[in-house]
N, C-alpha and C. Protein backbone atom coordinates (compact mmCIF):
# COMPACT_ATOMS: atom_id res chain seq x y z
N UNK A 1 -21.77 13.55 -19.97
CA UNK A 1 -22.73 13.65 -18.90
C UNK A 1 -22.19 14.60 -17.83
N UNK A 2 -23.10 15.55 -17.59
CA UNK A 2 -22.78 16.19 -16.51
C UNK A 2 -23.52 15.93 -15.21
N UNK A 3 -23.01 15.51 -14.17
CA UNK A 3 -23.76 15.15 -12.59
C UNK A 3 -23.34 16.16 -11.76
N UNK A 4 -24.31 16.12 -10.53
CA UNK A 4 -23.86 16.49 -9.27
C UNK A 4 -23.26 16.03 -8.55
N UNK A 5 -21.88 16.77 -8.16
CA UNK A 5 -20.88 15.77 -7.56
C UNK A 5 -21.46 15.69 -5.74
N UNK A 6 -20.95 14.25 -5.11
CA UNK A 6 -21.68 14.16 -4.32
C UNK A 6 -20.22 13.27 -3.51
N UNK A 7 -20.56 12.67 -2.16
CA UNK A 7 -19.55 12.62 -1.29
C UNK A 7 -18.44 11.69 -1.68
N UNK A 8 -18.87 10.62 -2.86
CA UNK A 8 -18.43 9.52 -3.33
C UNK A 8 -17.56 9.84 -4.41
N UNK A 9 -17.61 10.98 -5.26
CA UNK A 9 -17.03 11.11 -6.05
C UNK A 9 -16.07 12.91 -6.18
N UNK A 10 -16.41 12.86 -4.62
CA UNK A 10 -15.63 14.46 -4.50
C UNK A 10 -14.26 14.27 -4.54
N UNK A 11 -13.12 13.54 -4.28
CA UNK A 11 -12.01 13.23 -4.34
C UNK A 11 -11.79 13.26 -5.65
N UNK A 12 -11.99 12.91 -6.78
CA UNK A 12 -11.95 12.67 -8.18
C UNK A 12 -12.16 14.08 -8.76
N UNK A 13 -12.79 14.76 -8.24
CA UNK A 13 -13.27 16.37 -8.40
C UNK A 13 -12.63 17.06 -7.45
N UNK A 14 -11.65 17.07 -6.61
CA UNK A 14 -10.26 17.75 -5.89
C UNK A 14 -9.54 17.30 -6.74
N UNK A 15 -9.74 16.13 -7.14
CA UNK A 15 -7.69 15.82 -8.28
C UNK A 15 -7.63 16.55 -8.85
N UNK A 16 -9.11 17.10 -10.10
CA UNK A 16 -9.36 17.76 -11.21
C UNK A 16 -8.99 19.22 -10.70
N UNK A 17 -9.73 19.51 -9.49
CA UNK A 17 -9.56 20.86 -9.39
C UNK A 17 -8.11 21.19 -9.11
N UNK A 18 -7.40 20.62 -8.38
CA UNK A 18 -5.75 20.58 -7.87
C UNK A 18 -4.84 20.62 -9.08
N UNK A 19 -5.09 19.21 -9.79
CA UNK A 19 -4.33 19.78 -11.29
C UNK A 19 -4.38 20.57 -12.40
N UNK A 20 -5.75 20.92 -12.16
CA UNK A 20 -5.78 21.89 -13.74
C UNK A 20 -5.49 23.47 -12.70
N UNK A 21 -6.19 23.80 -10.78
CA UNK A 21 -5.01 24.97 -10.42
C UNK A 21 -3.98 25.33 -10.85
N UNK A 22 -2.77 24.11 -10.53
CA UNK A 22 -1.69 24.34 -10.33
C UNK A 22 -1.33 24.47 -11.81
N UNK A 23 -1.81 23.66 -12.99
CA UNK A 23 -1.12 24.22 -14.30
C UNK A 23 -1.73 26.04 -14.75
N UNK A 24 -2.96 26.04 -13.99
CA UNK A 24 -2.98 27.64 -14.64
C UNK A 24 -2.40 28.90 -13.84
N UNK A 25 -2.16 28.57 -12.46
CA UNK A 25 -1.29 29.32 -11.49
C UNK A 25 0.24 29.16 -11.68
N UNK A 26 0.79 27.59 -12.46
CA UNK A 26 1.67 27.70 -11.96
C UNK A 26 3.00 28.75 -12.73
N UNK A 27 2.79 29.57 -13.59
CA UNK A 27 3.58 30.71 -13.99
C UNK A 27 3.28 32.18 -13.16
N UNK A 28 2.84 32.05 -12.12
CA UNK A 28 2.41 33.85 -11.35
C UNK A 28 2.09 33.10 -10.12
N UNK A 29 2.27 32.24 -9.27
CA UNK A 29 2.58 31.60 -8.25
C UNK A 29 4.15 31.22 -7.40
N UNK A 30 4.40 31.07 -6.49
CA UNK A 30 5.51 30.53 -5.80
C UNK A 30 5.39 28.90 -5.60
N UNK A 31 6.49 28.62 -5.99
CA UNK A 31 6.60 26.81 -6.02
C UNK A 31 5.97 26.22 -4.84
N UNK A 32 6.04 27.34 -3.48
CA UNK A 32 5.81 26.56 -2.34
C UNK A 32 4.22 27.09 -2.59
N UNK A 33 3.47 28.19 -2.78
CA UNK A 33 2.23 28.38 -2.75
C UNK A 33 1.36 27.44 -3.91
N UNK A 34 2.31 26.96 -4.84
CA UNK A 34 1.46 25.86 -6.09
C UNK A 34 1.75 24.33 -5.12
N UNK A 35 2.28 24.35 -4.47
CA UNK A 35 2.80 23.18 -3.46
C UNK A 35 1.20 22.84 -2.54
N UNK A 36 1.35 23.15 -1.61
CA UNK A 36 -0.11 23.57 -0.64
C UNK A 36 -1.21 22.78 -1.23
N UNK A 37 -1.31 23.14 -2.86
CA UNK A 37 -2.66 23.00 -3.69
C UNK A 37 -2.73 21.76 -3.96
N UNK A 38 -2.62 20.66 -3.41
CA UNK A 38 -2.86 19.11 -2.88
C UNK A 38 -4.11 18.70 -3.07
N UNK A 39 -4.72 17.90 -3.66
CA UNK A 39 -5.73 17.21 -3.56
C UNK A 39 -6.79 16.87 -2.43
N UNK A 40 -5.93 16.66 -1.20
CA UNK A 40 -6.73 16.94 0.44
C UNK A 40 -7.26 17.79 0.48
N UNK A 41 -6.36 19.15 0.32
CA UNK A 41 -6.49 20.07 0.44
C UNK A 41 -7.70 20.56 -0.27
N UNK A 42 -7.85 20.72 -1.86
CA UNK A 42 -8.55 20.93 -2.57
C UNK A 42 -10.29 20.46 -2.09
N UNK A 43 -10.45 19.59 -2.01
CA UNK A 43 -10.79 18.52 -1.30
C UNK A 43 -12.17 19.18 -0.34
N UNK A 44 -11.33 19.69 1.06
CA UNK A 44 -11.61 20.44 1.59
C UNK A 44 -12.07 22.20 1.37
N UNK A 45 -11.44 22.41 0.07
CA UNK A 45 -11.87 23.95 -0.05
C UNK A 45 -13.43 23.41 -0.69
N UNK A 46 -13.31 22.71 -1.62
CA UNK A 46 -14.49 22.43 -2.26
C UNK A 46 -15.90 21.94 -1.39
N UNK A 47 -15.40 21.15 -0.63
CA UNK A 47 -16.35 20.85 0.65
C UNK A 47 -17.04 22.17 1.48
N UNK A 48 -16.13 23.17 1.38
CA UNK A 48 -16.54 24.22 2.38
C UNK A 48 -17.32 24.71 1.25
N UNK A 49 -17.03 25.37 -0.11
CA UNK A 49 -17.76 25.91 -0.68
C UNK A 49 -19.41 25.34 -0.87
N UNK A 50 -19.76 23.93 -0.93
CA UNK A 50 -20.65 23.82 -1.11
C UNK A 50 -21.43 23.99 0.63
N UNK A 51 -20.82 23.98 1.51
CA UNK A 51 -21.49 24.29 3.01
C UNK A 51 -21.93 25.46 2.90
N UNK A 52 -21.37 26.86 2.02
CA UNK A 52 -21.54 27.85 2.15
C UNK A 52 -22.98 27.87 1.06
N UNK A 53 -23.26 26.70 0.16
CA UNK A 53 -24.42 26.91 -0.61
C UNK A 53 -24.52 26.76 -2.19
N UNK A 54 -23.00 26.38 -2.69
CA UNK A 54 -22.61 26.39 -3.87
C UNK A 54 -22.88 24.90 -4.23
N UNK A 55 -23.05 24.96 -5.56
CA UNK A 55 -23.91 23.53 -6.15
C UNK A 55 -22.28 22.91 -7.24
N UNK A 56 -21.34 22.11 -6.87
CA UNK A 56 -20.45 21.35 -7.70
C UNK A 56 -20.52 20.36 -8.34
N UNK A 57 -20.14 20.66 -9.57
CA UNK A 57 -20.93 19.41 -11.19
C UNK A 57 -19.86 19.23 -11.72
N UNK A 58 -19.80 17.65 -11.91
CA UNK A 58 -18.68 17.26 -12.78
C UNK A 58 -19.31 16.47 -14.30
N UNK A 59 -17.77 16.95 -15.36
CA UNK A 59 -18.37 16.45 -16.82
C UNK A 59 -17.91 15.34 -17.11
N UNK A 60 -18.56 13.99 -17.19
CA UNK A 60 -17.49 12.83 -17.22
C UNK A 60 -17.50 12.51 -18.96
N UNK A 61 -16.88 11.99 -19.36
CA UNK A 61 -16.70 11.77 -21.04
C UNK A 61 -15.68 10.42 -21.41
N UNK A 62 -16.35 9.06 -20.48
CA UNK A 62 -15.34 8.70 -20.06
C UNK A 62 -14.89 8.64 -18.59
N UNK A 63 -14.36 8.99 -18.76
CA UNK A 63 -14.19 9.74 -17.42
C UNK A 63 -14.38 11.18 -16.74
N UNK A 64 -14.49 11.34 -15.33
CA UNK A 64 -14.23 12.55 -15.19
C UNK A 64 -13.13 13.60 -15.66
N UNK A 65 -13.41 14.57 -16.33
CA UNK A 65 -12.59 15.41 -17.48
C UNK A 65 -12.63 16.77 -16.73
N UNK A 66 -13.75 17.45 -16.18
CA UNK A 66 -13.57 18.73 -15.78
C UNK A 66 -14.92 18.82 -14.24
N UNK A 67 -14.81 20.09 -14.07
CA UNK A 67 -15.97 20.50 -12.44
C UNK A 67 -15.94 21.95 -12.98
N UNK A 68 -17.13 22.34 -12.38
CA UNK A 68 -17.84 23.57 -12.07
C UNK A 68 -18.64 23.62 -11.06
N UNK A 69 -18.48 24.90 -10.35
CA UNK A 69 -19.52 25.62 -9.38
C UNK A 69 -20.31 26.68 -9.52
N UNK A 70 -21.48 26.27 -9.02
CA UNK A 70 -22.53 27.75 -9.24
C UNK A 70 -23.12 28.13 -7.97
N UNK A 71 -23.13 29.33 -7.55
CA UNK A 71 -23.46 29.74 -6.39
C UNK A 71 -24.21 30.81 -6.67
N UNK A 72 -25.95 30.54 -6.82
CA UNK A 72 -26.77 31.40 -7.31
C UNK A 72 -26.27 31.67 -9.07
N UNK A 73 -25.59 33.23 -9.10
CA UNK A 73 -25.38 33.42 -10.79
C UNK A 73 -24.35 33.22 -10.70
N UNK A 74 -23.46 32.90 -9.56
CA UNK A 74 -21.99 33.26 -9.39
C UNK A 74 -21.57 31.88 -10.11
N UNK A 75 -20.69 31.60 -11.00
CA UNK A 75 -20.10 30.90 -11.68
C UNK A 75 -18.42 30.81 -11.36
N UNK A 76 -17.84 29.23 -10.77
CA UNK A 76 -16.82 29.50 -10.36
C UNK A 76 -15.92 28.38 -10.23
N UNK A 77 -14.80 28.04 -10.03
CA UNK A 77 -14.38 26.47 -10.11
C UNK A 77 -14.33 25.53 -11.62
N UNK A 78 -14.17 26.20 -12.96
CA UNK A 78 -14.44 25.94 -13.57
C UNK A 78 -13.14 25.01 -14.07
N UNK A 79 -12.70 24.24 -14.10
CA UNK A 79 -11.78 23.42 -14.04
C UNK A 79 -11.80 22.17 -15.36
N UNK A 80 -10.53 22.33 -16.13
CA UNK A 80 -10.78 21.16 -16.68
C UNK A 80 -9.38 20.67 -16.79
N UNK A 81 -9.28 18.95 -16.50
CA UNK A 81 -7.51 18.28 -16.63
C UNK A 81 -7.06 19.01 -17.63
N UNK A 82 -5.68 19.69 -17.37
CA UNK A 82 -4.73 19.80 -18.33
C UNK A 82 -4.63 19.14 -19.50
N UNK A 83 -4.55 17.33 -19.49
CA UNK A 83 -4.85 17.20 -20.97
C UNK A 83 -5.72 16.74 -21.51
N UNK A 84 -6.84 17.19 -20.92
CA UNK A 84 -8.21 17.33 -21.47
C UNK A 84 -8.48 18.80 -22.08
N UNK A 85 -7.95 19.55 -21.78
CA UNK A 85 -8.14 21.19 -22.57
C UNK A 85 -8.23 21.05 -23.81
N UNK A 86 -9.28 22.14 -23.84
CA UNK A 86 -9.26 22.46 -26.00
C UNK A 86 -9.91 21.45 -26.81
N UNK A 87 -10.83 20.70 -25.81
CA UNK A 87 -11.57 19.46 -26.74
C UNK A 87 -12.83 19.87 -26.48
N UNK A 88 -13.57 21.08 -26.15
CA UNK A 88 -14.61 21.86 -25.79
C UNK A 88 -15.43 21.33 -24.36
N UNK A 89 -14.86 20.65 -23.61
CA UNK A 89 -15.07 20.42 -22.15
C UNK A 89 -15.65 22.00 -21.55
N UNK A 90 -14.39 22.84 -21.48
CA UNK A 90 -14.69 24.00 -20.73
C UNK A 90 -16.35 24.46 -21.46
N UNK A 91 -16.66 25.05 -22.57
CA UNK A 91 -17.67 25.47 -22.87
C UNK A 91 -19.36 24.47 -22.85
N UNK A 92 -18.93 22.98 -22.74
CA UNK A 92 -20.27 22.45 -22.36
C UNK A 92 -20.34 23.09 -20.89
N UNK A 93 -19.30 22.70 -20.03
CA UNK A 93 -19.36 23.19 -17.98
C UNK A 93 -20.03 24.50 -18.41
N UNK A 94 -19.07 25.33 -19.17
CA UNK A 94 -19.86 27.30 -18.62
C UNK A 94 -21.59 26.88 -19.46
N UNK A 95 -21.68 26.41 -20.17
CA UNK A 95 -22.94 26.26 -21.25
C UNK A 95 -24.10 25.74 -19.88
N UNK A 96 -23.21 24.84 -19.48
CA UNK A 96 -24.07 24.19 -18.55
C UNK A 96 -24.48 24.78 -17.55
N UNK A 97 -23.19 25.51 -17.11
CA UNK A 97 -23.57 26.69 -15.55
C UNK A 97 -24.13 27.66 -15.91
N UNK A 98 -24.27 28.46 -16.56
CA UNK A 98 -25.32 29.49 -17.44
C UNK A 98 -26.58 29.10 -17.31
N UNK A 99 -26.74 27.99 -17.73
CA UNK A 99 -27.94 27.85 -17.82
C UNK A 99 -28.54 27.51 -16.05
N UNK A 100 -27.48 26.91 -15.49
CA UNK A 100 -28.19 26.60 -14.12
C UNK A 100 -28.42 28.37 -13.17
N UNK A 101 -27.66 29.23 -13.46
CA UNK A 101 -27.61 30.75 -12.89
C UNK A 101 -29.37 31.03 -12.63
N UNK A 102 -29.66 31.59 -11.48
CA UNK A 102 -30.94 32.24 -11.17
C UNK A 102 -31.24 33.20 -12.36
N UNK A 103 -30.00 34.83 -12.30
CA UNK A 103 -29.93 35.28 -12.76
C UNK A 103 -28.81 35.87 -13.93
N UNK A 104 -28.22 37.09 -14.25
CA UNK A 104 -27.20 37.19 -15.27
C UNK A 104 -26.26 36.73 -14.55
N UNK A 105 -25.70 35.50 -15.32
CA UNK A 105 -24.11 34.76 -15.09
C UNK A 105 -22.58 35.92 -15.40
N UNK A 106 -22.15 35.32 -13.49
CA UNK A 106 -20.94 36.17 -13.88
C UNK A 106 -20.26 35.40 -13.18
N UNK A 107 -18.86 35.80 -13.22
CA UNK A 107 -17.99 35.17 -12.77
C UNK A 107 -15.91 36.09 -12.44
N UNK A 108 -15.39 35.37 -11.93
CA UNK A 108 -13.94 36.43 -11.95
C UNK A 108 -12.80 35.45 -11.83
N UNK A 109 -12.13 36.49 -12.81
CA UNK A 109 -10.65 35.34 -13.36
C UNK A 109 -9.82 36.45 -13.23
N UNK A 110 -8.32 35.37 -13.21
CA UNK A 110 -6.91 36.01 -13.20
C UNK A 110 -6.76 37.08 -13.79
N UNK A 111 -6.36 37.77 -14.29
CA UNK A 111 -6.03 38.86 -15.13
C UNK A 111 -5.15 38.14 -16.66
N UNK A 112 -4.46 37.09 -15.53
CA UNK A 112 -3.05 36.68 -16.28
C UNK A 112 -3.70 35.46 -17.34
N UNK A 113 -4.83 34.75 -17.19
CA UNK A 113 -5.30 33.91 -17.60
C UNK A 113 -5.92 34.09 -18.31
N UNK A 114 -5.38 34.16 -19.55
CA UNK A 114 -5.78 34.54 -21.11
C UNK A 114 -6.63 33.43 -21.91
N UNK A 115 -6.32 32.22 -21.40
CA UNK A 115 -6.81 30.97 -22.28
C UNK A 115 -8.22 30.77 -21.64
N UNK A 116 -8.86 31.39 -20.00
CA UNK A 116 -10.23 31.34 -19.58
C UNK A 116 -10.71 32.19 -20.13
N UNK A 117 -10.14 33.70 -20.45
CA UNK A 117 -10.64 34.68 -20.47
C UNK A 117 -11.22 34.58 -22.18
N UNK A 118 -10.46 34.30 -22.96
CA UNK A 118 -11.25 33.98 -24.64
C UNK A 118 -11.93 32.98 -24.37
N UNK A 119 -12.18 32.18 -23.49
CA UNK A 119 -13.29 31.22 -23.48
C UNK A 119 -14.87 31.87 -23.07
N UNK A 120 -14.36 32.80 -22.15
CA UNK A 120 -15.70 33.23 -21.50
C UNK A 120 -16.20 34.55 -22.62
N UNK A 121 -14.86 34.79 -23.20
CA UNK A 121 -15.37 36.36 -24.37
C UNK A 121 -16.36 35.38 -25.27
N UNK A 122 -15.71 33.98 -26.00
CA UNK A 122 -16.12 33.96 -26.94
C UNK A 122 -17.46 33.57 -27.26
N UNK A 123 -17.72 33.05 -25.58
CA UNK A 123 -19.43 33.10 -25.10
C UNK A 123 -20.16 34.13 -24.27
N UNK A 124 -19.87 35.46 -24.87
CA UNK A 124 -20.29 36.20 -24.47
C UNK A 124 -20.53 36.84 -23.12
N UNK A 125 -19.21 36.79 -22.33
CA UNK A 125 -19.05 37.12 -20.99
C UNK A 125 -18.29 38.21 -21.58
N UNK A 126 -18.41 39.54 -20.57
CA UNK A 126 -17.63 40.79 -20.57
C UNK A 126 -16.97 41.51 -19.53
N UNK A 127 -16.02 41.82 -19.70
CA UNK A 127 -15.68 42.49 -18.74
C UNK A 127 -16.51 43.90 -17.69
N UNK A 128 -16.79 43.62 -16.36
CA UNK A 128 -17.42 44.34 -15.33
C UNK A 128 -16.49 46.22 -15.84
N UNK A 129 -16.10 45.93 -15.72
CA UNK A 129 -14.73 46.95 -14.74
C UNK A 129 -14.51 46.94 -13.75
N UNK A 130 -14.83 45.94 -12.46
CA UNK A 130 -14.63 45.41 -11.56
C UNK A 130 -13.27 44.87 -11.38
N UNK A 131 -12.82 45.09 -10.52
CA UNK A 131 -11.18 44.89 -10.38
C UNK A 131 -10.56 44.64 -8.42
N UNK A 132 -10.50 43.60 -8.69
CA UNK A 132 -10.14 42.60 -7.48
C UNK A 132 -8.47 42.39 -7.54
N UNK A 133 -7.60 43.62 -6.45
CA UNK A 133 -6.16 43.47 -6.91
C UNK A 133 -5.99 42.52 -5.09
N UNK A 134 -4.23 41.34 -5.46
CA UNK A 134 -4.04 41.11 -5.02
C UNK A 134 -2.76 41.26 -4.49
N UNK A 135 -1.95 40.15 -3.65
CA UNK A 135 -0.61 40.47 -3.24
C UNK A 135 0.40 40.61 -4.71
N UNK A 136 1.12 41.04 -4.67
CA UNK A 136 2.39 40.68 -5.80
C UNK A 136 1.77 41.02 -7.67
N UNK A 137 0.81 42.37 -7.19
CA UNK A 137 0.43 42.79 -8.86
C UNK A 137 -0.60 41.80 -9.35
N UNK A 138 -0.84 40.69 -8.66
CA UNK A 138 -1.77 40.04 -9.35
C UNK A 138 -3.56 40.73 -9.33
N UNK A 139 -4.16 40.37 -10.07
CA UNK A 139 -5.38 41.09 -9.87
C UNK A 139 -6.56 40.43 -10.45
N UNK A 140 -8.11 40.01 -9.85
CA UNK A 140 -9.01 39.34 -10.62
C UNK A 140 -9.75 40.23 -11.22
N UNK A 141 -10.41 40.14 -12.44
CA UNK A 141 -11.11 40.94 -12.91
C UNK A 141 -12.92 40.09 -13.23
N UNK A 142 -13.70 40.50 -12.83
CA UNK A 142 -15.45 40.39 -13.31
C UNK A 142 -15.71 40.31 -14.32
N UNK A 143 -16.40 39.42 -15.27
CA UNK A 143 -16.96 39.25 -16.32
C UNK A 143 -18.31 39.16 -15.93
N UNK A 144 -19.63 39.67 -16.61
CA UNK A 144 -20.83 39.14 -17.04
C UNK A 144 -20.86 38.59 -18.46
N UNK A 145 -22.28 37.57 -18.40
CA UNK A 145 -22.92 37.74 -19.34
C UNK A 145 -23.50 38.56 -20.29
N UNK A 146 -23.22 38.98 -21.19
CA UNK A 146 -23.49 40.01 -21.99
C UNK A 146 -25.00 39.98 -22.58
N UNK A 147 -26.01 40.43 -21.80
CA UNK A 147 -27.65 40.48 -22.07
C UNK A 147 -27.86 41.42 -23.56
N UNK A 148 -28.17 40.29 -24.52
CA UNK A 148 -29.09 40.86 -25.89
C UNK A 148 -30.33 41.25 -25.66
């Protein structure tokens, strides 16, 4: 089941988002900058994003397992527990946020993050050539949906 997460169950959807961050940052991050990424914290980023207009959905299976955000086509927050990965969680969330998008679904990931990036190829997201560089060589890169 996928819901709209709502004030009661946003804490449960910061844990998710906080731990599955810090395991995909934490090889191209600083101990103290994967530190910060706290559950409060999280918490609060997620709170602001939806003030700004973004719609946050969690997949429970059981329990809560993963979150996603959609902001118009923008697809983002796509999060699933560490050992919940690889049991096709991630592709019901993008399946699901796709379909919620106004228009063509896109979205932007690590460079370094190879295990999102064959998730989103293998459903037909492509690379923009859009290129978002940051401090220390890191850099995000744009995917769309790839329109047949």
């Amino acid at each position: 089941m996928i819901k709209l997460v709502t004030q009661s169950d946003m804490m449960q959807a910061a844990i998710i988002h906080s731990e599955s961050w810090i395991e995909s940052h934490r090889d191209v991050c600083s101990a103290e900058f994967i530190a910060i990424h706290t559950p409060e914290r999280q918490k609060r980023y997620l709170e602001s994003e939806i003030a700004k207009g973004a719609q946050l959905y969690m997949l429970i299976d059981e329990k809560p397992v993963g979150i996603v955000s959609i902001h118009g086509s923008l697809i983002e927050n796509l999060y699933v527990l560490p050992c919940e990965q690889n049991k096709g969680y991630g592709t019901q969330l993008l399946a699901f946020a796709v379909g919620k998008c106004k228009e063509s679904p896109f979205l932007w990931i690590l460079s370094t993050n190879d295990g999102a990036r064959r998730l989103y190829e293998r459903n037909g997201f492509q690379p923009t050539g859009n290129i978002v560089k940051h401090a220390g060589g890191m850099c995000e890169l744009e995917l769309c949906l790839r329109q047949e």
